[in-house]
PDB file of N, CA and C in Angstrom:
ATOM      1  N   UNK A   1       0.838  -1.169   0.000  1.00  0.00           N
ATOM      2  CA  UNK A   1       0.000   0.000   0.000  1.00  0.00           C
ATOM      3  C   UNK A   1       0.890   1.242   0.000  1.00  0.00           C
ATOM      4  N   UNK A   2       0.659   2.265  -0.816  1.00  0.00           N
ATOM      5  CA  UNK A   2       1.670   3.346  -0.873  1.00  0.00           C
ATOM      6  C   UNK A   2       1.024   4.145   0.251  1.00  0.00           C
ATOM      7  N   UNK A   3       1.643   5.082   0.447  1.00  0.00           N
ATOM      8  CA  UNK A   3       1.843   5.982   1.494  1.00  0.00           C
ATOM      9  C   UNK A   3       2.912   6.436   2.615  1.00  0.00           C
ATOM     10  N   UNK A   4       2.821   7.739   3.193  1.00  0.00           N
ATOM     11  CA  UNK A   4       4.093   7.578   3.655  1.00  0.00           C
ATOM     12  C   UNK A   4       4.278   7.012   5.144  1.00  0.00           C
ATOM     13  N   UNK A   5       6.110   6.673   5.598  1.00  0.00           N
ATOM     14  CA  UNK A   5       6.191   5.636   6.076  1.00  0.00           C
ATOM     15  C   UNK A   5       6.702   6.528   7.559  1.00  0.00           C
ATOM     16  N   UNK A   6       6.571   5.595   8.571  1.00  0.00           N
ATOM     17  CA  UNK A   6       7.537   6.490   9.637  1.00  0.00           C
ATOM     18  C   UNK A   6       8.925   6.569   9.648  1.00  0.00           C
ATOM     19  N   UNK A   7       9.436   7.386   9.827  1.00  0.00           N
ATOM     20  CA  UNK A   7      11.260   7.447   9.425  1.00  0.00           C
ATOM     21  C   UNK A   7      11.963   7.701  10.602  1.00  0.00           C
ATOM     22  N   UNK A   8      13.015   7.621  10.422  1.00  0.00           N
ATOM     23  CA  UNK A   8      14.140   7.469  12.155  1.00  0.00           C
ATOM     24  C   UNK A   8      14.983   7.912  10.897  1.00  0.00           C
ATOM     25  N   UNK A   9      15.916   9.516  11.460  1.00  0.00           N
ATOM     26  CA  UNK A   9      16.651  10.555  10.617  1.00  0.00           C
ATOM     27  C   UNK A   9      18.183  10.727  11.270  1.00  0.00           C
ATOM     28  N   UNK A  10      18.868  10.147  10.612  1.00  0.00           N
ATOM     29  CA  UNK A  10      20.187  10.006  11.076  1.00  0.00           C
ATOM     30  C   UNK A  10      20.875  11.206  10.263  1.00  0.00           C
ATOM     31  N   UNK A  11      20.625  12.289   9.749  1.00  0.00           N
ATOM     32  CA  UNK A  11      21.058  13.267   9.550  1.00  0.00           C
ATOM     33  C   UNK A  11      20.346  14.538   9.924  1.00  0.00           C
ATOM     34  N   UNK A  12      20.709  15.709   9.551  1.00  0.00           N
ATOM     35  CA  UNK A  12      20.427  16.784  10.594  1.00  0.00           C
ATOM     36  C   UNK A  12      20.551  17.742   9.377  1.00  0.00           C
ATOM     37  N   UNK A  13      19.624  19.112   9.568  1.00  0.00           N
ATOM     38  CA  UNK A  13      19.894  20.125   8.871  1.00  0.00           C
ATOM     39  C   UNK A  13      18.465  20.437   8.377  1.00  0.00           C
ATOM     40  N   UNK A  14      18.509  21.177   6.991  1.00  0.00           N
ATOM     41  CA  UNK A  14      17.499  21.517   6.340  1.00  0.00           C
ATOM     42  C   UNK A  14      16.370  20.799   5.519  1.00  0.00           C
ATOM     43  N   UNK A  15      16.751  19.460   5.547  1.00  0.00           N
ATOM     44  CA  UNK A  15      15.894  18.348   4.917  1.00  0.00           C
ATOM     45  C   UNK A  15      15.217  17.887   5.922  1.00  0.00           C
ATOM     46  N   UNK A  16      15.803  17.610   7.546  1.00  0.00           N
ATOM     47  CA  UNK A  16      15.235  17.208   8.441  1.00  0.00           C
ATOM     48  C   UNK A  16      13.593  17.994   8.697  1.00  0.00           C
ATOM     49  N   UNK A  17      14.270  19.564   8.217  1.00  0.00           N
ATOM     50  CA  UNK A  17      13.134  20.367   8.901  1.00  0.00           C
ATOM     51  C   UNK A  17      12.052  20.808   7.754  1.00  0.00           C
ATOM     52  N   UNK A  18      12.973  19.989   6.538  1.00  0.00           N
ATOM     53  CA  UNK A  18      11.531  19.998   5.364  1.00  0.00           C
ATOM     54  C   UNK A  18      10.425  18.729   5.882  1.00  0.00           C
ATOM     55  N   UNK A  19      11.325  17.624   5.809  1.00  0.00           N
ATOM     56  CA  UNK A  19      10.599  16.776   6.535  1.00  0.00           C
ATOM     57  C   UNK A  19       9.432  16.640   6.672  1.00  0.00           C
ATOM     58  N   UNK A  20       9.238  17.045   8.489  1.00  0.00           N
ATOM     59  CA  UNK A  20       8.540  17.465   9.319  1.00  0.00           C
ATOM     60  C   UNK A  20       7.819  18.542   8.937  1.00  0.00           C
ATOM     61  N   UNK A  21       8.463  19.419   8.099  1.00  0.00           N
ATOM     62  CA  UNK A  21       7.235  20.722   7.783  1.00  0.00           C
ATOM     63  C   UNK A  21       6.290  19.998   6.576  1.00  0.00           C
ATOM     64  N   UNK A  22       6.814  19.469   6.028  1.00  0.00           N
ATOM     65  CA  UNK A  22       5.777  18.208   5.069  1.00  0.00           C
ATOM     66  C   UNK A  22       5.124  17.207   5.438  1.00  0.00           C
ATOM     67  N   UNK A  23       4.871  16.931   6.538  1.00  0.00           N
ATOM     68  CA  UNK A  23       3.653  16.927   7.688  1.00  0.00           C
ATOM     69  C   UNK A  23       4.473  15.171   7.801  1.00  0.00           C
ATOM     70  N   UNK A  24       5.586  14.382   7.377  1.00  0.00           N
ATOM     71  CA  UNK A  24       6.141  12.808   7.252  1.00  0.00           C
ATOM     72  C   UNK A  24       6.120  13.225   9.386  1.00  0.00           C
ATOM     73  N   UNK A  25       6.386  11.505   9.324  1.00  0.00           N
ATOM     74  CA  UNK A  25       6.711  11.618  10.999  1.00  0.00           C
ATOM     75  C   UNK A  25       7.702  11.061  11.144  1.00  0.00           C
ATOM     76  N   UNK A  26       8.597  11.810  11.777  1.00  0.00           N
ATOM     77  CA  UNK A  26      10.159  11.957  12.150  1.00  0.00           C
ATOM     78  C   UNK A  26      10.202  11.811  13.630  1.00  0.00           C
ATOM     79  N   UNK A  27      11.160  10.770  14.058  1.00  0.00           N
ATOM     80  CA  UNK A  27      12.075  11.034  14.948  1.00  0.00           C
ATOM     81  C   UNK A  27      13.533  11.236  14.900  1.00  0.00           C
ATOM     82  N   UNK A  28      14.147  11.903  15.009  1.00  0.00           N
ATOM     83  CA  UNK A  28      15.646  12.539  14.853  1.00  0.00           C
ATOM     84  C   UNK A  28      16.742  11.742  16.339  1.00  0.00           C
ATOM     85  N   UNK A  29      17.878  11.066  15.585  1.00  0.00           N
ATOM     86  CA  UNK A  29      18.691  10.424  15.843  1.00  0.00           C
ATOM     87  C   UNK A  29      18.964  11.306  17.320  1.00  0.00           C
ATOM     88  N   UNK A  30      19.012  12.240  17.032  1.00  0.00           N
ATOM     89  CA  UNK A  30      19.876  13.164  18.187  1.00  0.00           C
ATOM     90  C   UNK A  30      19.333  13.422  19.175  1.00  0.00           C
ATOM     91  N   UNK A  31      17.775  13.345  19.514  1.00  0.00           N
ATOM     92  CA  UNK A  31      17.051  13.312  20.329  1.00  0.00           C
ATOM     93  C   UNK A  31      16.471  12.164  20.850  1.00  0.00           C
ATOM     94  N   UNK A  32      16.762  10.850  20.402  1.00  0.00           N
ATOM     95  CA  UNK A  32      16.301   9.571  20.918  1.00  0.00           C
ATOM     96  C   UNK A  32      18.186   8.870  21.739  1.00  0.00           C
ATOM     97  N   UNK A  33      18.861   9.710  20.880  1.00  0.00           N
ATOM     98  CA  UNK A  33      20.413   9.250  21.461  1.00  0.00           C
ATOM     99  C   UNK A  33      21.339  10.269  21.915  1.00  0.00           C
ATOM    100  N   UNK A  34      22.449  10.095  22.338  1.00  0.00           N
ATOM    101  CA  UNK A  34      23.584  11.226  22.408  1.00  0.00           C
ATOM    102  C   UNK A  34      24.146  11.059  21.530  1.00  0.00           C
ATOM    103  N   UNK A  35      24.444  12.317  21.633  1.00  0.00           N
ATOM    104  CA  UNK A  35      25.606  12.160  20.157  1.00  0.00           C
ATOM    105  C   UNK A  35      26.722  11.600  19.920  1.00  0.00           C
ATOM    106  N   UNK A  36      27.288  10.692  19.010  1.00  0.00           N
ATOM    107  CA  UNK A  36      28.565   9.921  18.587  1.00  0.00           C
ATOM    108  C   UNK A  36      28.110   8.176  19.098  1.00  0.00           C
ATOM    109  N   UNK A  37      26.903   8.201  19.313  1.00  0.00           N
ATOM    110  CA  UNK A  37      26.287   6.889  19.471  1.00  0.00           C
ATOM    111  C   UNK A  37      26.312   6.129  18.411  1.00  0.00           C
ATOM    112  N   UNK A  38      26.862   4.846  18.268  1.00  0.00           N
ATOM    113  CA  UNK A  38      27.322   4.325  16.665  1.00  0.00           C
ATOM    114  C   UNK A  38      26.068   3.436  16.110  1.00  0.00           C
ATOM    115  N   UNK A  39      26.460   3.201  15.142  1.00  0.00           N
ATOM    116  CA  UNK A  39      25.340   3.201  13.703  1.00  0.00           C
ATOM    117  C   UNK A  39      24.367   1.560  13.916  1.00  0.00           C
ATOM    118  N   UNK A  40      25.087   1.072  14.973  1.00  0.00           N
ATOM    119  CA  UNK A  40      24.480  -0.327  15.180  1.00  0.00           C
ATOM    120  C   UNK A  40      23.078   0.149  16.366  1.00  0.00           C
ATOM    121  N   UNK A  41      23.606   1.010  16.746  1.00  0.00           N
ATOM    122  CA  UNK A  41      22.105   0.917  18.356  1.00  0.00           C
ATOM    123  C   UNK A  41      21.240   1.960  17.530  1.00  0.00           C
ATOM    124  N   UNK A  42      21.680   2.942  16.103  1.00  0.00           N
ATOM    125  CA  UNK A  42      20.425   4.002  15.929  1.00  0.00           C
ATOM    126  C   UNK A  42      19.860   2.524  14.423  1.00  0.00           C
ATOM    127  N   UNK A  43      20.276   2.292  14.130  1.00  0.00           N
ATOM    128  CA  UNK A  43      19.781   0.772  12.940  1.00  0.00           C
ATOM    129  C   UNK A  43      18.801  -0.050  13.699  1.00  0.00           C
ATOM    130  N   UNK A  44      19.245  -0.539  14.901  1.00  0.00           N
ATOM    131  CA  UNK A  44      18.704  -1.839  15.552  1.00  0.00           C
ATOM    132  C   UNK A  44      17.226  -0.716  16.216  1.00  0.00           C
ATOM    133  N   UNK A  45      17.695   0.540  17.157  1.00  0.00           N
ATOM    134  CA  UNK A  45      15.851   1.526  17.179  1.00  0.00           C
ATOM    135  C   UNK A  45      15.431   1.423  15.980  1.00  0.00           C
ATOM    136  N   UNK A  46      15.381   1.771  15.244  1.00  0.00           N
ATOM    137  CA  UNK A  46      14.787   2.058  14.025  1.00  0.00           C
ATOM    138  C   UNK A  46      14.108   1.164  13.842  1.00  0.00           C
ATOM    139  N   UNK A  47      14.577  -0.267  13.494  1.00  0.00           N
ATOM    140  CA  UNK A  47      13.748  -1.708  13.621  1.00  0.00           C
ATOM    141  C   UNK A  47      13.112  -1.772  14.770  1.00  0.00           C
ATOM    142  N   UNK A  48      13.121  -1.266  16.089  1.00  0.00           N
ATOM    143  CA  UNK A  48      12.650  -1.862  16.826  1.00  0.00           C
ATOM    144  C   UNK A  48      11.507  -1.462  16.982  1.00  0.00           C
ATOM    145  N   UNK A  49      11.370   0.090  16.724  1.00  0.00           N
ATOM    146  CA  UNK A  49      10.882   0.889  16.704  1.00  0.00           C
ATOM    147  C   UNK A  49       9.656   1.239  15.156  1.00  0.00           C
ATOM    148  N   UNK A  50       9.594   0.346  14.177  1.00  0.00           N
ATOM    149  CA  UNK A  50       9.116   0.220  12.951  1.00  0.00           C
ATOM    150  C   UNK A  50       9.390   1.309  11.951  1.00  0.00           C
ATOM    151  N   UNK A  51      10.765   2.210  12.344  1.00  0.00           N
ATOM    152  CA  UNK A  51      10.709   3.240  11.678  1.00  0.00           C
ATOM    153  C   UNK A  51      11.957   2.786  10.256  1.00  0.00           C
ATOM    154  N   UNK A  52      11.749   3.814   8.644  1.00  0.00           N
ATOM    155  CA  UNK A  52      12.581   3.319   8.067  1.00  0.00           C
ATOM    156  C   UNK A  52      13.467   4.308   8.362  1.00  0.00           C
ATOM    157  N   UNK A  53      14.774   4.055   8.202  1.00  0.00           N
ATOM    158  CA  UNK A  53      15.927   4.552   8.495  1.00  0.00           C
ATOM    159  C   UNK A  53      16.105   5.486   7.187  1.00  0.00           C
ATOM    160  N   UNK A  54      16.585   6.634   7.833  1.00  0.00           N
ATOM    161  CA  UNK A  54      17.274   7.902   7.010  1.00  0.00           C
ATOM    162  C   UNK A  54      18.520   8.384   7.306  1.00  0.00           C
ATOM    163  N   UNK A  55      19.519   7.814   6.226  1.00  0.00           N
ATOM    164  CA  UNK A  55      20.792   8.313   6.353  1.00  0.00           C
ATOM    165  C   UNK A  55      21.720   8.369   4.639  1.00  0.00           C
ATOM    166  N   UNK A  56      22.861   9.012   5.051  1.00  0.00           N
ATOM    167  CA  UNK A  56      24.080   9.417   3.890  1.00  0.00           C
ATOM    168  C   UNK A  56      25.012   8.837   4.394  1.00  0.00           C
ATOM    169  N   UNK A  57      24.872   7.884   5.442  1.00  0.00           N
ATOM    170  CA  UNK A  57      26.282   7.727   5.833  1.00  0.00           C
ATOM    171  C   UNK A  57      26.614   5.988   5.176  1.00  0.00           C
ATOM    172  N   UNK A  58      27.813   5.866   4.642  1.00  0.00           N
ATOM    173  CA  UNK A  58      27.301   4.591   4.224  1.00  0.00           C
ATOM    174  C   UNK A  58      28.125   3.471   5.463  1.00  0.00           C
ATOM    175  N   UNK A  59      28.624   3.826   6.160  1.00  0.00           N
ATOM    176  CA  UNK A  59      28.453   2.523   7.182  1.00  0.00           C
ATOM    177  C   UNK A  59      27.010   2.223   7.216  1.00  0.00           C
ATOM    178  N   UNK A  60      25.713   3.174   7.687  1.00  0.00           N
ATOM    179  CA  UNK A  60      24.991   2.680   7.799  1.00  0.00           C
ATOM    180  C   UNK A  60      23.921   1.935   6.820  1.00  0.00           C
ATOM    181  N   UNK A  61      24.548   2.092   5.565  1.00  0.00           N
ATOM    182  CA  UNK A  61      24.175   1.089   4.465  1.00  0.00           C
ATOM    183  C   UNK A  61      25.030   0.165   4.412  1.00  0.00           C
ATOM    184  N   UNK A  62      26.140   0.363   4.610  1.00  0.00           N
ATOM    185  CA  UNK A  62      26.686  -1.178   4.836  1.00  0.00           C
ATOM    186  C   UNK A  62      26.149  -2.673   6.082  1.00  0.00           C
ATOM    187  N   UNK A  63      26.015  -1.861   6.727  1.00  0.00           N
ATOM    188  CA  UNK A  63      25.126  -2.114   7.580  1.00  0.00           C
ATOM    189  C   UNK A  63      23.392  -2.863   7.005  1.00  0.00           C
ATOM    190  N   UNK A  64      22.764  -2.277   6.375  1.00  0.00           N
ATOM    191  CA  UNK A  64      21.494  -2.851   5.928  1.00  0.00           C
ATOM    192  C   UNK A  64      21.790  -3.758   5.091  1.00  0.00           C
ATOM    193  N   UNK A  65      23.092  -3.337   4.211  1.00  0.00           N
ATOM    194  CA  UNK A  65      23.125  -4.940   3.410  1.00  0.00           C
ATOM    195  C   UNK A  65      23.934  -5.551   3.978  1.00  0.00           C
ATOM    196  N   UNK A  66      24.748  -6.030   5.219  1.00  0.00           N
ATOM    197  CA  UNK A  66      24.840  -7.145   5.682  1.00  0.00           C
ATOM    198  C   UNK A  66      23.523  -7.628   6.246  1.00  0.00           C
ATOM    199  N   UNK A  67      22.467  -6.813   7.414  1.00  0.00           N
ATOM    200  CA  UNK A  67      21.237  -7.314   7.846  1.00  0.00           C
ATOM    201  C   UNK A  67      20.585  -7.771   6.671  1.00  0.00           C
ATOM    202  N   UNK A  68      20.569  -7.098   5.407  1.00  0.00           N
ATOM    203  CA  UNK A  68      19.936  -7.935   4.113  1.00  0.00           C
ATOM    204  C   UNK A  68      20.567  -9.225   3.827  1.00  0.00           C
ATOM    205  N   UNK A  69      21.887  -9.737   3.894  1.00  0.00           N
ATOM    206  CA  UNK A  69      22.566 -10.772   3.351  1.00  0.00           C
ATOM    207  C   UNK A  69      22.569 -11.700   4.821  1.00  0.00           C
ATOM    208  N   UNK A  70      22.319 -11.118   5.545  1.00  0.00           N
ATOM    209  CA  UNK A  70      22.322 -12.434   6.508  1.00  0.00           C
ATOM    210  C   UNK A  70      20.547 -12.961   7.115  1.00  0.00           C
ATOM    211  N   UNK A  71      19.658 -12.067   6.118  1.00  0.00           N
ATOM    212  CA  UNK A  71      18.267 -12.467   5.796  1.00  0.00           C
ATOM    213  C   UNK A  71      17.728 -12.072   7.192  1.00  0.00           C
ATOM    214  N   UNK A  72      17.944 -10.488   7.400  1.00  0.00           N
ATOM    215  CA  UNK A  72      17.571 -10.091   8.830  1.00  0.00           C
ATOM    216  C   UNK A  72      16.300  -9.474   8.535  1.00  0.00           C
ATOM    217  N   UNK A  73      15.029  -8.985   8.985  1.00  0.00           N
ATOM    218  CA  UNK A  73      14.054  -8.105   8.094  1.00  0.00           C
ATOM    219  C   UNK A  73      14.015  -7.096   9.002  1.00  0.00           C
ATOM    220  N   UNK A  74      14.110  -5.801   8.214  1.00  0.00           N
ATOM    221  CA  UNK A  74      14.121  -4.206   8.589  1.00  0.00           C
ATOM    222  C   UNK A  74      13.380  -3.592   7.460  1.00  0.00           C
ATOM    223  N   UNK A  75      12.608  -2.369   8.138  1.00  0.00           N
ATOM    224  CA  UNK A  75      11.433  -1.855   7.701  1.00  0.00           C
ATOM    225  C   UNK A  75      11.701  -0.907   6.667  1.00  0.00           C
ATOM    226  N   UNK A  76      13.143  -0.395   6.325  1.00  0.00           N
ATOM    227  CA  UNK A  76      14.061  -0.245   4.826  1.00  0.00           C
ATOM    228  C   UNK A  76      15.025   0.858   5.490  1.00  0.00           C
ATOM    229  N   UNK A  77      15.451   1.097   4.661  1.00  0.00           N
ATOM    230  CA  UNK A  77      16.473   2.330   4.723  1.00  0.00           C
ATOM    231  C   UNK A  77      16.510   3.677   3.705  1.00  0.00           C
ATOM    232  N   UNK A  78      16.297   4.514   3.402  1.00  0.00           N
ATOM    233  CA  UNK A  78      16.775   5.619   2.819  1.00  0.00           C
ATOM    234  C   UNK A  78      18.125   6.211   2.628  1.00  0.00           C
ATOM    235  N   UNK A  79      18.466   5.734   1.825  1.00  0.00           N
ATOM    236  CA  UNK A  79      20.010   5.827   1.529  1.00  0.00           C
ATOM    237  C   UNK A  79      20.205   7.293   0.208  1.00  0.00           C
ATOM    238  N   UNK A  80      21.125   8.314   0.367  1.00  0.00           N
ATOM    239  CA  UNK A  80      21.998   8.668  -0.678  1.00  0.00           C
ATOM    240  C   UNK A  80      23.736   9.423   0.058  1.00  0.00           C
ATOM    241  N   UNK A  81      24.734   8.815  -1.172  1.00  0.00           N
ATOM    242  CA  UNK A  81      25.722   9.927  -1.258  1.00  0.00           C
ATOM    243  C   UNK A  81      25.924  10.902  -0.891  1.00  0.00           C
ATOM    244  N   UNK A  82      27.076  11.207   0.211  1.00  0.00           N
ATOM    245  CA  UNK A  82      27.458  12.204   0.653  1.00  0.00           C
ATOM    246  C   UNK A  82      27.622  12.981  -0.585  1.00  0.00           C
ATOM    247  N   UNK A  83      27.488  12.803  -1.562  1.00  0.00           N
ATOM    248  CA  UNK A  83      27.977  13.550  -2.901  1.00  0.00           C
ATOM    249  C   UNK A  83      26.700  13.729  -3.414  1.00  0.00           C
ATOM    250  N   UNK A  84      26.244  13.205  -3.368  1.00  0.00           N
ATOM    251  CA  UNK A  84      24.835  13.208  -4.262  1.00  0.00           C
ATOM    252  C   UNK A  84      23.954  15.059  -3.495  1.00  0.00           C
ATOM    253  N   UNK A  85      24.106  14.166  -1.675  1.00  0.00           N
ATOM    254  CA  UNK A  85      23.726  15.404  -1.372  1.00  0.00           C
ATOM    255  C   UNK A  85      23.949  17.169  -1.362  1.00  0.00           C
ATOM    256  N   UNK A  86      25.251  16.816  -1.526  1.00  0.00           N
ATOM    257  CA  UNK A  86      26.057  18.192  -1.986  1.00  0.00           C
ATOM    258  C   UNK A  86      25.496  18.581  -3.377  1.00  0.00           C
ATOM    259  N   UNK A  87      25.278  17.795  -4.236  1.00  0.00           N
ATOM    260  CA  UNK A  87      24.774  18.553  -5.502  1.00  0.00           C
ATOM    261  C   UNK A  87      23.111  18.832  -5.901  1.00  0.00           C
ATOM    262  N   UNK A  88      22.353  17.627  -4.754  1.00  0.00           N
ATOM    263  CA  UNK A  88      20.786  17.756  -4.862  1.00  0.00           C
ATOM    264  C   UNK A  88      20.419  18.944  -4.098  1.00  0.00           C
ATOM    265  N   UNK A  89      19.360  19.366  -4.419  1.00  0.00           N
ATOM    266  CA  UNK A  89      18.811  20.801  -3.461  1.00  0.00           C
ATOM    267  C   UNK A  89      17.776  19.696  -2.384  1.00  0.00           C
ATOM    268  N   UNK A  90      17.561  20.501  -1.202  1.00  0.00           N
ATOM    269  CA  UNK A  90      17.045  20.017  -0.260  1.00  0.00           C
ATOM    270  C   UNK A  90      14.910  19.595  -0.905  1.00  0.00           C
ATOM    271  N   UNK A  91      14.772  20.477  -2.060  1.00  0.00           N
ATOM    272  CA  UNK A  91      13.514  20.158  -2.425  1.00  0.00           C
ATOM    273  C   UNK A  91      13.249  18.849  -3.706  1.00  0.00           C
ATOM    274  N   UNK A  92      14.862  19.163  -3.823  1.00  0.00           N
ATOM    275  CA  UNK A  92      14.976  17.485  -4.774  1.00  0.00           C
ATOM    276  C   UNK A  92      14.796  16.175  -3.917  1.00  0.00           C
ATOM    277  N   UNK A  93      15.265  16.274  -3.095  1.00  0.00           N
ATOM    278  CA  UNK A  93      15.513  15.468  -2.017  1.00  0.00           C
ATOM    279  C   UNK A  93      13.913  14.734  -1.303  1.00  0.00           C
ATOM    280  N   UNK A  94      13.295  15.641  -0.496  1.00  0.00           N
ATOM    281  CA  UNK A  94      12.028  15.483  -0.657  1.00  0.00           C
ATOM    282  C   UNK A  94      11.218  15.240  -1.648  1.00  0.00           C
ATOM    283  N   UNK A  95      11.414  15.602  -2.429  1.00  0.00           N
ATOM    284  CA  UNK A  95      10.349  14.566  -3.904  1.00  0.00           C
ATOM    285  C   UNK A  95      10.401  13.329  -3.714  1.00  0.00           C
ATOM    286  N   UNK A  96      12.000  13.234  -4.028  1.00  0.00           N
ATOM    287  CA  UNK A  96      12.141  11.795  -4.041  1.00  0.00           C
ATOM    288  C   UNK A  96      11.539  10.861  -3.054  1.00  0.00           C
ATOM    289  N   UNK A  97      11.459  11.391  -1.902  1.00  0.00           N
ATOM    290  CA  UNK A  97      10.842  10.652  -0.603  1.00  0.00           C
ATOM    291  C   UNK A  97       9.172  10.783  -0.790  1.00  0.00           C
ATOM    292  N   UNK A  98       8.531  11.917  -1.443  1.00  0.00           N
ATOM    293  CA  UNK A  98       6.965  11.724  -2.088  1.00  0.00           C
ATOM    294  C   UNK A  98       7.051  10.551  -3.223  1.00  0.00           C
ATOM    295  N   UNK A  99       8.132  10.729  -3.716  1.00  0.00           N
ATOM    296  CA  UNK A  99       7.874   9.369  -4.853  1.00  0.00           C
ATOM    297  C   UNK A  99       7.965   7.933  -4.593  1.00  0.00           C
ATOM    298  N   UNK A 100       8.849   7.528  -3.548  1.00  0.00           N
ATOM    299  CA  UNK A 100       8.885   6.947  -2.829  1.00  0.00           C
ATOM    300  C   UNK A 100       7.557   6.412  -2.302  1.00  0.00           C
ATOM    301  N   UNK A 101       6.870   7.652  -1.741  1.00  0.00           N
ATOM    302  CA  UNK A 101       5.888   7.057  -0.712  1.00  0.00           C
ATOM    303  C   UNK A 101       4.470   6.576  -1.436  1.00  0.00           C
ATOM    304  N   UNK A 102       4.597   7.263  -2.894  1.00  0.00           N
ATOM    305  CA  UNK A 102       3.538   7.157  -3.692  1.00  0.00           C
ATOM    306  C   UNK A 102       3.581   5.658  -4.438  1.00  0.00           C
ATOM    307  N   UNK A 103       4.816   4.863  -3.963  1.00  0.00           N
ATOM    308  CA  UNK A 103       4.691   3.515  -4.832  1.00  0.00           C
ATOM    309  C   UNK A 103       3.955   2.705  -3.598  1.00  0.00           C
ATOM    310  N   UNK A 104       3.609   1.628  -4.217  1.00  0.00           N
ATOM    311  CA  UNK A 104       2.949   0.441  -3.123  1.00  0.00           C
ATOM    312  C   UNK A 104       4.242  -0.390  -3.007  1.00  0.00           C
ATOM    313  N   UNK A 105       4.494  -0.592  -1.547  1.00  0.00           N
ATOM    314  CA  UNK A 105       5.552  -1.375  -0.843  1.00  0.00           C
ATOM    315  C   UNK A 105       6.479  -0.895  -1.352  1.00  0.00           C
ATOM    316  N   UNK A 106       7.424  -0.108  -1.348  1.00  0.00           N
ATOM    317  CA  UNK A 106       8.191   0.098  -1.262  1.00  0.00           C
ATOM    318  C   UNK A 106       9.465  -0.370  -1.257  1.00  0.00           C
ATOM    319  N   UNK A 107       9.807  -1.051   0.043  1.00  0.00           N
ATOM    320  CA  UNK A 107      11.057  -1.655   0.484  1.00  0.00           C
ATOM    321  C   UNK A 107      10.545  -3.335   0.805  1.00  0.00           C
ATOM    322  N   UNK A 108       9.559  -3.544  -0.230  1.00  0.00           N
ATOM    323  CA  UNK A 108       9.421  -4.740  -0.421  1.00  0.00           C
ATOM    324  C   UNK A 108      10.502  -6.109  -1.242  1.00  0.00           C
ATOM    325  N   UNK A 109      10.517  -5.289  -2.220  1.00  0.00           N
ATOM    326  CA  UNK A 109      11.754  -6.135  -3.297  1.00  0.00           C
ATOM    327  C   UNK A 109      13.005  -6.155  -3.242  1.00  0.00           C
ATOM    328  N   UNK A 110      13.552  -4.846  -2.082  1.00  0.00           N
ATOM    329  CA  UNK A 110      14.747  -4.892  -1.896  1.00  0.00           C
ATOM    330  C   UNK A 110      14.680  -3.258  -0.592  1.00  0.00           C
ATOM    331  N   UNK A 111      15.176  -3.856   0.420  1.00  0.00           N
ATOM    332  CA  UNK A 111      14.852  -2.844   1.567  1.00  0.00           C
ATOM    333  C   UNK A 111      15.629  -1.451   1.784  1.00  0.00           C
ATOM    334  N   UNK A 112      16.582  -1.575   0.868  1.00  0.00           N
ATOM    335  CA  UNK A 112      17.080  -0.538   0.602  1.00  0.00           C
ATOM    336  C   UNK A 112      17.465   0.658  -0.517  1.00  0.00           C
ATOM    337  N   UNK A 113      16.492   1.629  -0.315  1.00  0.00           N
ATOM    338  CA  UNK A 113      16.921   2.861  -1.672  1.00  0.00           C
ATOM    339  C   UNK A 113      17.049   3.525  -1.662  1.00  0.00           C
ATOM    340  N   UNK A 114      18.308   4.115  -2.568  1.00  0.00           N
ATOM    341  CA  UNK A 114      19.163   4.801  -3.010  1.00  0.00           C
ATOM    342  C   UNK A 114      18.470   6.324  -3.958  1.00  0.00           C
ATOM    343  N   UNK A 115      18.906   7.449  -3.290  1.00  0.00           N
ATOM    344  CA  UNK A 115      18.282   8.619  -3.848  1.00  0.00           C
ATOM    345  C   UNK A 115      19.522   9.443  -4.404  1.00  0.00           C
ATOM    346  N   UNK A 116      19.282   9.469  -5.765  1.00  0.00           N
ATOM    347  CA  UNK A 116      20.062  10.077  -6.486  1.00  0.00           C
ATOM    348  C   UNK A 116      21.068   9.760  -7.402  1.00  0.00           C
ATOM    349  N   UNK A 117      20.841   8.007  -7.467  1.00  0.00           N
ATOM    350  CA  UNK A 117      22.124   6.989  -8.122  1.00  0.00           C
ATOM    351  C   UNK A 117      21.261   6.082  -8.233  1.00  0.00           C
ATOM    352  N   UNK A 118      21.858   5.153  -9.466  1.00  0.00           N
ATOM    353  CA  UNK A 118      21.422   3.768  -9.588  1.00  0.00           C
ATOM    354  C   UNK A 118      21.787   2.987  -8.423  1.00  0.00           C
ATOM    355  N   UNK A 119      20.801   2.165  -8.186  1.00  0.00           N
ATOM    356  CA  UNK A 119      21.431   1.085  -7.391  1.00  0.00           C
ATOM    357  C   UNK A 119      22.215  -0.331  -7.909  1.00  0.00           C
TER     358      UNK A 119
END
């Protein structure tokens, strides 16, 4: 069923606060943890918690595809490039997450996607 999903936001700034002003429901890494808390305890909330994960960092996609390859199930991830983001505008960015939300299942066929690159 399309629609949008709950998200757990492992980055910070001006997308965070498009976000939320685009009415999605966010909880922000930095307020459920302290800061420099590593990428395994904000991954494992996120699952625990049914939220999909939002990040640029790619440990924490390395991370989803080992939990993918060792046939773990998580509710997906939102993945792009530290590079990607430097060149997307913060309203590109958000589309992509409306387009996203406008498909049915989503992070059904593969739990993790990539905004702004092929996968």
């Amino acid at each position: 069923m399309a629609g949008r999903f709950p998200i757990y936001v492992d980055v910070h700034g001006p997308l965070v606060d498009g976000l939320i002003h685009a009415g999605w429901d966010v909880v922000r890494a930095i307020d459920a943890f302290r800061e420099r808390t590593g990428d395994p305890v904000h991954f494992e909330h996120a699952v625990r918690t049914g939220r999909v994960l939002v990040s640029n960092d790619r440990h924490m996609r390395e991370l989803g595809e080992r939990w993918y390859a060792e046939g773990r199930r998580f509710p997906g991830l939102v993945w792009w490039h530290r590079r990607h983001y430097a060149r997307m505008g913060v309203g590109e960015i958000l589309e992509a997450f409306e387009r996203i939300a406008r498909r049915d299942d989503p992070f059904s066929a593969y739990p993790i996607l990539a905004i702004g690159s092929e996968r």
